[in-house]
Protein backbone atom coordinates (compact mmCIF):
# COMPACT_ATOMS: atom_id res chain seq x y z
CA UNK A 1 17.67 -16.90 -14.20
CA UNK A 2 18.79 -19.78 -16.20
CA UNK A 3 18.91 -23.01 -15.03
CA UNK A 4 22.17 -24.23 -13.19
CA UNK A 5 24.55 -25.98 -15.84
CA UNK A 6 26.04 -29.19 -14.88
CA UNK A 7 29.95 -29.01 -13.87
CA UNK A 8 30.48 -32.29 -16.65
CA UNK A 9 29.11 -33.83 -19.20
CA UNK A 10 26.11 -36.63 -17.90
CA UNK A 11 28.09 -39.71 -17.98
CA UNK A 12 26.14 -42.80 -19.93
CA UNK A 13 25.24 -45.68 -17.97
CA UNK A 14 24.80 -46.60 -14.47
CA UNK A 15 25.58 -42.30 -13.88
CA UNK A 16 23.55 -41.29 -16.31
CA UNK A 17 21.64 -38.93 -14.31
CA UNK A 18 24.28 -37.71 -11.87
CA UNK A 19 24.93 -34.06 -12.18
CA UNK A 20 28.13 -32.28 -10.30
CA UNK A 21 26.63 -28.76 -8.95
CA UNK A 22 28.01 -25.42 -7.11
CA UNK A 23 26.63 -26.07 -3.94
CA UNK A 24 29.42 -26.88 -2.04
CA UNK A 25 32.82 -26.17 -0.61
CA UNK A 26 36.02 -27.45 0.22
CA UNK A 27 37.09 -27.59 4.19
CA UNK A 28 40.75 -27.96 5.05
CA UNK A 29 40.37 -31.55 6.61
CA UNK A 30 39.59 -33.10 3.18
CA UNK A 31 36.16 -32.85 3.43
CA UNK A 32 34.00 -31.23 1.23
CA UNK A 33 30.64 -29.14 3.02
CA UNK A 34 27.27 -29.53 1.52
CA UNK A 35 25.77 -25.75 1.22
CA UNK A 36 22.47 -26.46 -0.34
CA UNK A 37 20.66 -26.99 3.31
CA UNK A 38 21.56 -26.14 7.32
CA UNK A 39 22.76 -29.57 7.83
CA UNK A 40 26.02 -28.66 6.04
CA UNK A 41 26.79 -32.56 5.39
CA UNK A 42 30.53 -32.58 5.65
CA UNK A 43 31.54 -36.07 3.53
CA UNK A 44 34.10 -37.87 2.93
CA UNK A 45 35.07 -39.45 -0.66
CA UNK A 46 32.00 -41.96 -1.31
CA UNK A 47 29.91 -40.56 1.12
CA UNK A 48 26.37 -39.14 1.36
CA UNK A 49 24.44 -36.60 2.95
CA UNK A 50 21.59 -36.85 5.36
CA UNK A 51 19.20 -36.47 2.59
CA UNK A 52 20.87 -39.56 0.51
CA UNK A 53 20.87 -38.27 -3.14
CA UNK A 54 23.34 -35.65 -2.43
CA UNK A 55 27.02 -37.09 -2.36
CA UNK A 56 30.68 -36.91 -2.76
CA UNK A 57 32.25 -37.96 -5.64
CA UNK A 58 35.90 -36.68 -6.44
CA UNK A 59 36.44 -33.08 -5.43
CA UNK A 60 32.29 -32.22 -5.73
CA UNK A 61 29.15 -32.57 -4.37
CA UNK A 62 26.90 -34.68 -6.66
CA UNK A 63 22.85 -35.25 -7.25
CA UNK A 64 22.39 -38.79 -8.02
CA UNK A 65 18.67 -38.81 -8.13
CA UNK A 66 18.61 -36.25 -11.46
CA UNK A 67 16.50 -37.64 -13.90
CA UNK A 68 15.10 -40.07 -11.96
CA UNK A 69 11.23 -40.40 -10.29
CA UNK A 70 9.70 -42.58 -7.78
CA UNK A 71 6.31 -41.70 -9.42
CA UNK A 72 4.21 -39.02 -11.68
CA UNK A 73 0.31 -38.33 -11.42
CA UNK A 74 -2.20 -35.75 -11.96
CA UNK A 75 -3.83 -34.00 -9.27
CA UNK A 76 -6.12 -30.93 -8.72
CA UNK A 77 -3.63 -27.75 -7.43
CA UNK A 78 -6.05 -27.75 -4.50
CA UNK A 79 -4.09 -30.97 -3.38
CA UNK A 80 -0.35 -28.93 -3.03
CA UNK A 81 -2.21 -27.56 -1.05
CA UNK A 82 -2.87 -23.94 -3.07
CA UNK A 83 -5.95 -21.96 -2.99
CA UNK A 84 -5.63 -19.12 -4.88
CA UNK A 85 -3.27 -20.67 -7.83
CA UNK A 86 -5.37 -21.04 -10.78
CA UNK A 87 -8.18 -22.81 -8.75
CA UNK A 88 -9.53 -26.05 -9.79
CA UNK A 89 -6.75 -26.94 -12.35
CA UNK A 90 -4.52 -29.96 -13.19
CA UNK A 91 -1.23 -30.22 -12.12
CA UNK A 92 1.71 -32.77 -12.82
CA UNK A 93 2.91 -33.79 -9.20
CA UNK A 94 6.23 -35.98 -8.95
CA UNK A 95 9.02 -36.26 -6.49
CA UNK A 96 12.45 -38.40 -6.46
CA UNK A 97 13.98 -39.82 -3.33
CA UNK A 98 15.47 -38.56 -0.02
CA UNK A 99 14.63 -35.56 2.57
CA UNK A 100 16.90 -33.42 4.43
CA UNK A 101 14.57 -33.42 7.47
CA UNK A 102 13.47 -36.80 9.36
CA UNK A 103 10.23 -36.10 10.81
CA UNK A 104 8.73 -38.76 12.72
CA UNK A 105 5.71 -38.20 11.24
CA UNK A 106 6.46 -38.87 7.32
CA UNK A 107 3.56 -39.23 5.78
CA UNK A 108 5.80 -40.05 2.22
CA UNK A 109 8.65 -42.18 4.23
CA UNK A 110 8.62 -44.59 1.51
CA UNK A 111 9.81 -42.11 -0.68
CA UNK A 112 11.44 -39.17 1.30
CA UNK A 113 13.68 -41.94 3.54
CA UNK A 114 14.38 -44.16 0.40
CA UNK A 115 18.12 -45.60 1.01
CA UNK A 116 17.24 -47.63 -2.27
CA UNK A 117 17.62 -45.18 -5.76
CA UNK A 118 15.94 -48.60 -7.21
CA UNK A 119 12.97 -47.31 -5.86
CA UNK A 120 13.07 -44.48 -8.84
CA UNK A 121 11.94 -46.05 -11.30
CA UNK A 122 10.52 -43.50 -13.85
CA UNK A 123 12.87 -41.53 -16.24
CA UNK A 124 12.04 -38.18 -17.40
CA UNK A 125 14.30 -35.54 -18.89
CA UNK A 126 12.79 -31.98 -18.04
CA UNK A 127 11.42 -31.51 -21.54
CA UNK A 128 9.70 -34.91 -21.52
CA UNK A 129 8.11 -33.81 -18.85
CA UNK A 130 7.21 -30.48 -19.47
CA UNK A 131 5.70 -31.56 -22.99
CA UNK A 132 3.69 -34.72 -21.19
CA UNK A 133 2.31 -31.90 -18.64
CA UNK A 134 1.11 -29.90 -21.62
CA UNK A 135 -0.53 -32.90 -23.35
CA UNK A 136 -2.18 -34.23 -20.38
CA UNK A 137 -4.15 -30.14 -19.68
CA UNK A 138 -2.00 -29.19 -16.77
CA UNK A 139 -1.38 -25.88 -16.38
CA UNK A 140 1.49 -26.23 -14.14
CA UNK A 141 4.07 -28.80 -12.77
CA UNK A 142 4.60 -29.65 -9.37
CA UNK A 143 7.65 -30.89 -7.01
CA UNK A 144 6.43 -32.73 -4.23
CA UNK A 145 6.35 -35.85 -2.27
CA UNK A 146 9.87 -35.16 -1.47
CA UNK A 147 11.51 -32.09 -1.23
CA UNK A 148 12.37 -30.26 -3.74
CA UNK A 149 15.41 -28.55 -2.08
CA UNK A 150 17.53 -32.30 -2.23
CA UNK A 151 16.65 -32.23 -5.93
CA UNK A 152 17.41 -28.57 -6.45
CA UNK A 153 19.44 -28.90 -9.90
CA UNK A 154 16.50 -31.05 -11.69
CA UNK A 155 13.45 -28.77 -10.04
CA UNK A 156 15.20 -25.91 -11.63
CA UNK A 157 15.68 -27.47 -14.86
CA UNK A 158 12.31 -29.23 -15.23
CA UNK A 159 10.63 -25.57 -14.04
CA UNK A 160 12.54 -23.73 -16.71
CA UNK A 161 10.94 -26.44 -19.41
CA UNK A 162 7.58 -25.84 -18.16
CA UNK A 163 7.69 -22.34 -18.18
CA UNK A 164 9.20 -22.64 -21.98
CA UNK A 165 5.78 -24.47 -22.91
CA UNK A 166 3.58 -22.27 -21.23
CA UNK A 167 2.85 -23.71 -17.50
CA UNK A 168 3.72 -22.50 -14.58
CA UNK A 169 5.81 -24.09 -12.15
CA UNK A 170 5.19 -25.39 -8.17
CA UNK A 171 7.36 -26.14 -4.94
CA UNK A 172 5.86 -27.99 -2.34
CA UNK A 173 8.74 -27.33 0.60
CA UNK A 174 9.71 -27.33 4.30
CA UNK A 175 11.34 -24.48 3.33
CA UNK A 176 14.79 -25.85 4.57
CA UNK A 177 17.33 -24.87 2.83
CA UNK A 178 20.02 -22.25 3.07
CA UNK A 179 20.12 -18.54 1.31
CA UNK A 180 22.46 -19.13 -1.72
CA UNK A 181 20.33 -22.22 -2.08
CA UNK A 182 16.98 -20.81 -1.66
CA UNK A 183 17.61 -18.02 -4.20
CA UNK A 184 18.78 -20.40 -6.90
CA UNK A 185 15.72 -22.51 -6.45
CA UNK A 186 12.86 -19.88 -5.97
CA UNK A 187 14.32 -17.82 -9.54
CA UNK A 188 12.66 -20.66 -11.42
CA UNK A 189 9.35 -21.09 -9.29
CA UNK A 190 5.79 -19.20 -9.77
CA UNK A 191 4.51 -20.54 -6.71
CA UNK A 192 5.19 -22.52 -3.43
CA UNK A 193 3.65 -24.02 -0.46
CA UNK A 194 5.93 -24.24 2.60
CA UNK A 195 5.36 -26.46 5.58
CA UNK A 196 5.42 -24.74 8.44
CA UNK A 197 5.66 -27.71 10.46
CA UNK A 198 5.19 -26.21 13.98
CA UNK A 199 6.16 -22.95 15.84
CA UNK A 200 8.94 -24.23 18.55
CA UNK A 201 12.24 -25.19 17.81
CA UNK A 202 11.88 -27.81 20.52
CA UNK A 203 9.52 -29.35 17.75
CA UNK A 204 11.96 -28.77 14.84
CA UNK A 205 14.90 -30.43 17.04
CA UNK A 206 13.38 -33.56 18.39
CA UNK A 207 10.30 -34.51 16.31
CA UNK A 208 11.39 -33.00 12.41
CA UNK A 209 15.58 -33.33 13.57
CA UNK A 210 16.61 -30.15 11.94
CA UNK A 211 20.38 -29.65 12.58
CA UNK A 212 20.73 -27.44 15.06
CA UNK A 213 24.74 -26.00 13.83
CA UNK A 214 27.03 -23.10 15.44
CA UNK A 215 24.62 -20.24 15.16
CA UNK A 216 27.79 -18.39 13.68
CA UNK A 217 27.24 -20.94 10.82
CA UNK A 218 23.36 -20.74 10.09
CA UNK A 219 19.69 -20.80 11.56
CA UNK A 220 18.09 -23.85 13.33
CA UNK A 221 14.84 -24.99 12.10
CA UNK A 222 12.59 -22.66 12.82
CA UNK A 223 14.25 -20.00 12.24
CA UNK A 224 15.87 -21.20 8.52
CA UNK A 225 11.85 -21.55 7.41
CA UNK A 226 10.88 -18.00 8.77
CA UNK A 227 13.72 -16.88 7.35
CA UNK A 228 12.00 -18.98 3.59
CA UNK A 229 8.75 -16.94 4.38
CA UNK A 230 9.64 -13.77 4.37
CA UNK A 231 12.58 -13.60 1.41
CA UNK A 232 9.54 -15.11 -0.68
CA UNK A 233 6.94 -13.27 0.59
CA UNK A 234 9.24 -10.29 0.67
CA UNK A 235 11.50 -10.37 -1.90
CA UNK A 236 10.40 -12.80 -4.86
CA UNK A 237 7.24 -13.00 -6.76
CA UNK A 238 6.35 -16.30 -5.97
CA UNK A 239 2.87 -17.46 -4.98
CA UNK A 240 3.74 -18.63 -1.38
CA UNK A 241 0.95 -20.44 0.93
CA UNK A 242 1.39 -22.38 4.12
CA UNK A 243 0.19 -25.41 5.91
CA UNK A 244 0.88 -26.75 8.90
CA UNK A 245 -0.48 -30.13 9.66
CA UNK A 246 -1.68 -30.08 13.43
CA UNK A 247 -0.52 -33.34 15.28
CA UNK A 248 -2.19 -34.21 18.55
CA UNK A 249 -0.23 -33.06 21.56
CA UNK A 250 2.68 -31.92 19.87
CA UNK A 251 1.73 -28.66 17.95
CA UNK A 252 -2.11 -27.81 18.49
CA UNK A 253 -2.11 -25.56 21.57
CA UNK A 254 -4.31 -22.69 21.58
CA UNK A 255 -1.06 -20.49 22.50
CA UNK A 256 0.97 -21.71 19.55
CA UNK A 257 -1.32 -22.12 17.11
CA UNK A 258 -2.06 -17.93 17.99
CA UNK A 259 2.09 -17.63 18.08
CA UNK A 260 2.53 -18.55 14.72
CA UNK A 261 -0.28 -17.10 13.33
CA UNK A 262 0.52 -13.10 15.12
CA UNK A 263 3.86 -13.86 13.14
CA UNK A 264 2.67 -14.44 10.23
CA UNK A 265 0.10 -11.41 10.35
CA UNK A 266 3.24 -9.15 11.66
CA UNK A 267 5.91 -10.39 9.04
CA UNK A 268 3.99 -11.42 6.15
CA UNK A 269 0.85 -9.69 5.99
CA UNK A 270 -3.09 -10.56 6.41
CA UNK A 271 -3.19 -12.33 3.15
CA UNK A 272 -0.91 -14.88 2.48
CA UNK A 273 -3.52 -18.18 3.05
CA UNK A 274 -3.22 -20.78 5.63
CA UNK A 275 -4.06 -24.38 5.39
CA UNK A 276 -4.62 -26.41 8.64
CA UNK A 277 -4.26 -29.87 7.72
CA UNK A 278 -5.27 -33.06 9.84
CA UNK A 279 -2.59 -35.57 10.79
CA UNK A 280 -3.01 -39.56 10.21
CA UNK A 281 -0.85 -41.86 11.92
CA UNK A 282 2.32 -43.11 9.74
CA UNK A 283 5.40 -44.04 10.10
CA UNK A 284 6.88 -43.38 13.17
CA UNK A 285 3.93 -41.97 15.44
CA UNK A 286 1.54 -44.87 14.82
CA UNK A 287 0.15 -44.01 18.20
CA UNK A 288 -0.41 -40.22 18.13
CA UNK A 289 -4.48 -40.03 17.10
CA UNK A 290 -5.88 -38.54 13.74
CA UNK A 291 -6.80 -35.08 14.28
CA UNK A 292 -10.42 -34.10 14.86
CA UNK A 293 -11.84 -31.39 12.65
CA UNK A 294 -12.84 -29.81 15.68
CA UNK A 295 -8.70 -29.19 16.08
CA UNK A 296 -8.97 -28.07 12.20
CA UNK A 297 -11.47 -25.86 12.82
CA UNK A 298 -10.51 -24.52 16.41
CA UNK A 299 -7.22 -23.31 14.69
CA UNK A 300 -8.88 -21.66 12.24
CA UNK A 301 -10.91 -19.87 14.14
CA UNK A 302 -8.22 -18.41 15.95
CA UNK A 303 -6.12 -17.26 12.64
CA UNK A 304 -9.50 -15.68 11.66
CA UNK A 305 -9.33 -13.60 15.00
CA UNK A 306 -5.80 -13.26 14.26
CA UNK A 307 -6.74 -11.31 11.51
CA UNK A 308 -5.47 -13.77 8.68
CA UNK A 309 -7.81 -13.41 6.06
CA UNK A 310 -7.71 -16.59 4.11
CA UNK A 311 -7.48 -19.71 5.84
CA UNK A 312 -8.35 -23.09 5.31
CA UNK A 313 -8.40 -26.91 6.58
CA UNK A 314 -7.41 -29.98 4.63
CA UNK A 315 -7.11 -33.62 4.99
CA UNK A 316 -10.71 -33.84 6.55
CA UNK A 317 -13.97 -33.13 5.03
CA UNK A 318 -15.21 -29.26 6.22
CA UNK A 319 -16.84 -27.27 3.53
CA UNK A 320 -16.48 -23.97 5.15
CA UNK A 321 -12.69 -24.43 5.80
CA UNK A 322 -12.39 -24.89 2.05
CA UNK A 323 -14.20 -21.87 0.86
CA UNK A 324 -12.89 -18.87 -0.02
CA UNK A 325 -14.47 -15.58 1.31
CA UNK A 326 -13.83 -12.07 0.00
CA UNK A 327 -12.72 -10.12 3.05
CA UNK A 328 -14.21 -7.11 1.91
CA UNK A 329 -17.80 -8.01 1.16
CA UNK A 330 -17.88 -11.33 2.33
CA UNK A 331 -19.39 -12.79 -0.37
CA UNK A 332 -18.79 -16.66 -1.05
CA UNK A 333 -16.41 -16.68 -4.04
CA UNK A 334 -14.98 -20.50 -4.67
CA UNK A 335 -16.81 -23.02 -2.46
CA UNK A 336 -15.16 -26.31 -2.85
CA UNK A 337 -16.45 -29.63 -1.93
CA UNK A 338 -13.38 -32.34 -2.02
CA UNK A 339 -11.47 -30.27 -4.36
CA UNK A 340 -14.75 -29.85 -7.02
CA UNK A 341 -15.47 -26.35 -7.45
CA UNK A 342 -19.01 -25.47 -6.49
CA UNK A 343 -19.67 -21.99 -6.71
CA UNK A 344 -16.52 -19.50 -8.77
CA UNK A 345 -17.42 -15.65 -8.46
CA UNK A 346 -14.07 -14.26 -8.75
CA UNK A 347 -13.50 -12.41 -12.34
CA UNK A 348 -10.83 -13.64 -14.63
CA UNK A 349 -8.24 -10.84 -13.23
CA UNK A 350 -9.02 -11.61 -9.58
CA UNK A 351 -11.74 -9.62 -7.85
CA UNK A 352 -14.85 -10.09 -6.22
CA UNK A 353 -17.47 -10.45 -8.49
CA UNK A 354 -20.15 -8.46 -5.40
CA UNK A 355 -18.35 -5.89 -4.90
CA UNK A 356 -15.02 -5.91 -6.99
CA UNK A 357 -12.37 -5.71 -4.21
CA UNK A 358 -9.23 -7.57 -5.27
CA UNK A 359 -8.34 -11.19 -4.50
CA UNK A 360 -5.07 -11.51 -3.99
CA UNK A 361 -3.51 -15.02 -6.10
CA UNK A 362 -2.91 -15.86 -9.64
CA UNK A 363 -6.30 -16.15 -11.12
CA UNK A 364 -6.23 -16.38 -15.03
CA UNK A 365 -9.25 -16.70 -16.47
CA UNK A 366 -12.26 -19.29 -15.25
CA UNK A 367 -11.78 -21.62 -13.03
CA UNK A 368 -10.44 -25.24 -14.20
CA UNK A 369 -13.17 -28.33 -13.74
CA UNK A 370 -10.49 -30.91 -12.86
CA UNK A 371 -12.62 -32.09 -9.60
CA UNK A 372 -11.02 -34.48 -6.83
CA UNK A 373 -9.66 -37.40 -9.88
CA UNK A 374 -6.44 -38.94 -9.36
CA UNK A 375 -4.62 -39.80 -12.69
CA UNK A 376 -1.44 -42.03 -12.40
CA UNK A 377 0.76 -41.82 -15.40
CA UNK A 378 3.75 -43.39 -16.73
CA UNK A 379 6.48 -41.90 -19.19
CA UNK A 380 8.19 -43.20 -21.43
CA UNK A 381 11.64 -43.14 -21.33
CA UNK A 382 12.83 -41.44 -24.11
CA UNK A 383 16.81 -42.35 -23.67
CA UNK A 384 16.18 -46.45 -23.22
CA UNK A 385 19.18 -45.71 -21.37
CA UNK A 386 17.90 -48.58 -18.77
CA UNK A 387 15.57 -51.58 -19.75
CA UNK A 388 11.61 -50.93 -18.50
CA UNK A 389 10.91 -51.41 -14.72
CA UNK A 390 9.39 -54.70 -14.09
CA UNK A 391 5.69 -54.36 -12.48
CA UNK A 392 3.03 -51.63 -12.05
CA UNK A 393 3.74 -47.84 -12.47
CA UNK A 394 5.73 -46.36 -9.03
CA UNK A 395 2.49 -44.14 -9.87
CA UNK A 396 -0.24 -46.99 -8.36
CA UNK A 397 0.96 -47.78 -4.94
CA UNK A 398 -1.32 -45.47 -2.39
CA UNK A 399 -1.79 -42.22 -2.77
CA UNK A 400 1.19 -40.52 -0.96
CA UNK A 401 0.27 -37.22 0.74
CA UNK A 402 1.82 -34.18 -0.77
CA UNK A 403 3.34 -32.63 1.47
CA UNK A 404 7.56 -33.04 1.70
């Protein structure tokens, strides 16, 4: 599908990078509804949605952020987190500005609850980026840090660049977003990672604060990401993994932990790979504890007996959680030690080098040596349509976690 065409010309100056889309529709008070997420942000002339880079101007809905980063860098794919997307390569991560969900736990709130678009710093037209990407050895870009459903119009455009030179292209998501939406976005992506951030709606309501609307209108939280799951699982090609980062007392029960995974056995299959990932205090649950890698590893146990077949544990250091197993043989096939590939037996199309059972993933070729390096970058701005930021790349503040 081609990428969505802006509804007028990019204005020069201070607008530069604001692009009118389709995602949204008049009501008969005036208003004008947001349709790109379940919060359906009704707004007013001037106003702004939830999410802060989506707003009214005139008789449309508006992305002001288009264009704009608060930050590129190259990463390992093992990072997104994906394990069985061309394992051990580089990837171009970058996000913008602004959420549509307000988790208390943000572990990007500098970036995904920016008010400021100051704070975006880097400007990179989708074929900038796309060529920089190539240059640099990635074989795929990434949209993360933020979501990439509140920059939906500039993730499709930047995808359809990378896929013109060659890469492939990556959406790191909660997975929020409504159908219309959803399809528009997933056309132009080879693979995602949705957050699954817990399995109650009580958690989705009070600690993420989805909008819970009319049901006659859409789903609540939960719901609207289960419903993500299976249309990509389903009914796309996409790549799809999940993580759900386990937060102390308010998701890691035995009995939900085994909930969501029997749902994701009965609705999306045995293989579709897990990541358990540990939660650090940040922003607004500075007193909830960092997760033990006995939870990590507790959790994955019990997906194992699930009968997932794939599942792993991140943000703590645990070997075995980050190895990949072939479930027929069980034969070792990428053991991983902090994102450096020790040990690859899985054959350039994707089977089990023992005893030649499939793999399922997108394995082409070897496995890339990128290792655990970080590489900040900085583009140049091609339209000098503002003068250089002042100060250090957005790129070389602390590492921000990639998850939206």
């Amino acid at each position: 599908m081609a990428a969505l065409t802006p509804s007028r010309p990019l204005a020069e100056g201070a607008d530069a990078f604001t692009v009118g889309t389709r995602f949204h529709r008049a009501l008969g008070d005036g208003r004008i509804e947001c349709t790109v997420c379940p919060r359906a942000c009704r707004l007013r002339e001037g106003q702004r949605g939830l999410c802060f880079v989506r707003a009214r101007r005139g008789d449309e809905v508006v992305l002001t952020s288009y264009g704009r980063s608060s930050g590129f860098c190259v990463d390992p794919v093992e990072k997104k987190p994906l394990a069985h997307f061309l394992p051990g390569t580089p990837v171009l991560s970058f996000g913008t500005a602004g959420c549509n969900l307000a988790c208390r736990f943000c572990q990007n709130w500098d970036i995904s609850k920016s008010r400021e678009t100051d704070t975006l710093t880097s400007e990179a037209e989708p074929e900038t980026l796309a060529t920089t990407a190539k240059r640099l050895g990635c074989k795929s870009i990434a949209f993360t840090y933020n979501d990439p459903t509140v920059f939906l119009e500039y993730a499709a455009d930047c995808a359809d660049a990378a896929r013109d030179a060659g890469l492939k292209a990556v959406a790191v998501s909660a997975g929020y977003i409504r159908p219309e939406a959803r399809r528009e976005l997933y056309a132009h992506m080879d693979a995602a990672n949705i957050d699954l951030k817990a399995f109650t709606e009580e958690f989705y309501r009070t600690i993420a604060f989805a909008a819970s609307p009319p049901a006659s209108r859409q789903s609540a939280g939960l719901r609207t990401v289960l419903d993500t799951l299976e249309y990509l699982v389903h009914e796309t090609d996409v790549w799809t993994e999940i993580t759900t980062l386990l937060i102390p007392g308010r998701n890691d029960s035995d009995a939900e932990i085994a909930a969501e995974c029997a749902w994701i056995h009965e609705h999306l299959g045995p293989d579709v790979p897990l990541h358990f990932t540990a939660f650090h205090p940040d922003f607004k649950m500075r007193d909830v504890p960092p997760t033990p890698v006995a939870t990590l590893r507790r959790a994955r146990a019990i997906a194992r007996d699930t009968g997932l077949r794939y599942v792993y544990t991140g943000n703590a250091h645990d070997p075995e959680g980050q190895t990949t197993t072939c479930a027929d043989c069980g034969e070792a096939l990428i053991v991983r030690d902090r994102y450096r590939i020790v040990r690859y037996a899985v054959s350039d199309n994707g089977h089990c080098s023992g005893c030649g059972a499939a793999v399922p993933g997108i394995f082409d070729g070897p496995p890339g040596d990128w290792g655990p390096k970080r590489q900040p970058i900085r583009l140049p701005d091609p339209s000098h349509k503002r003068a250089p930021a002042q100060g250090p790349p957005p790129a070389h503040r602390p590492e921000p976690s990639h998850r939206p």
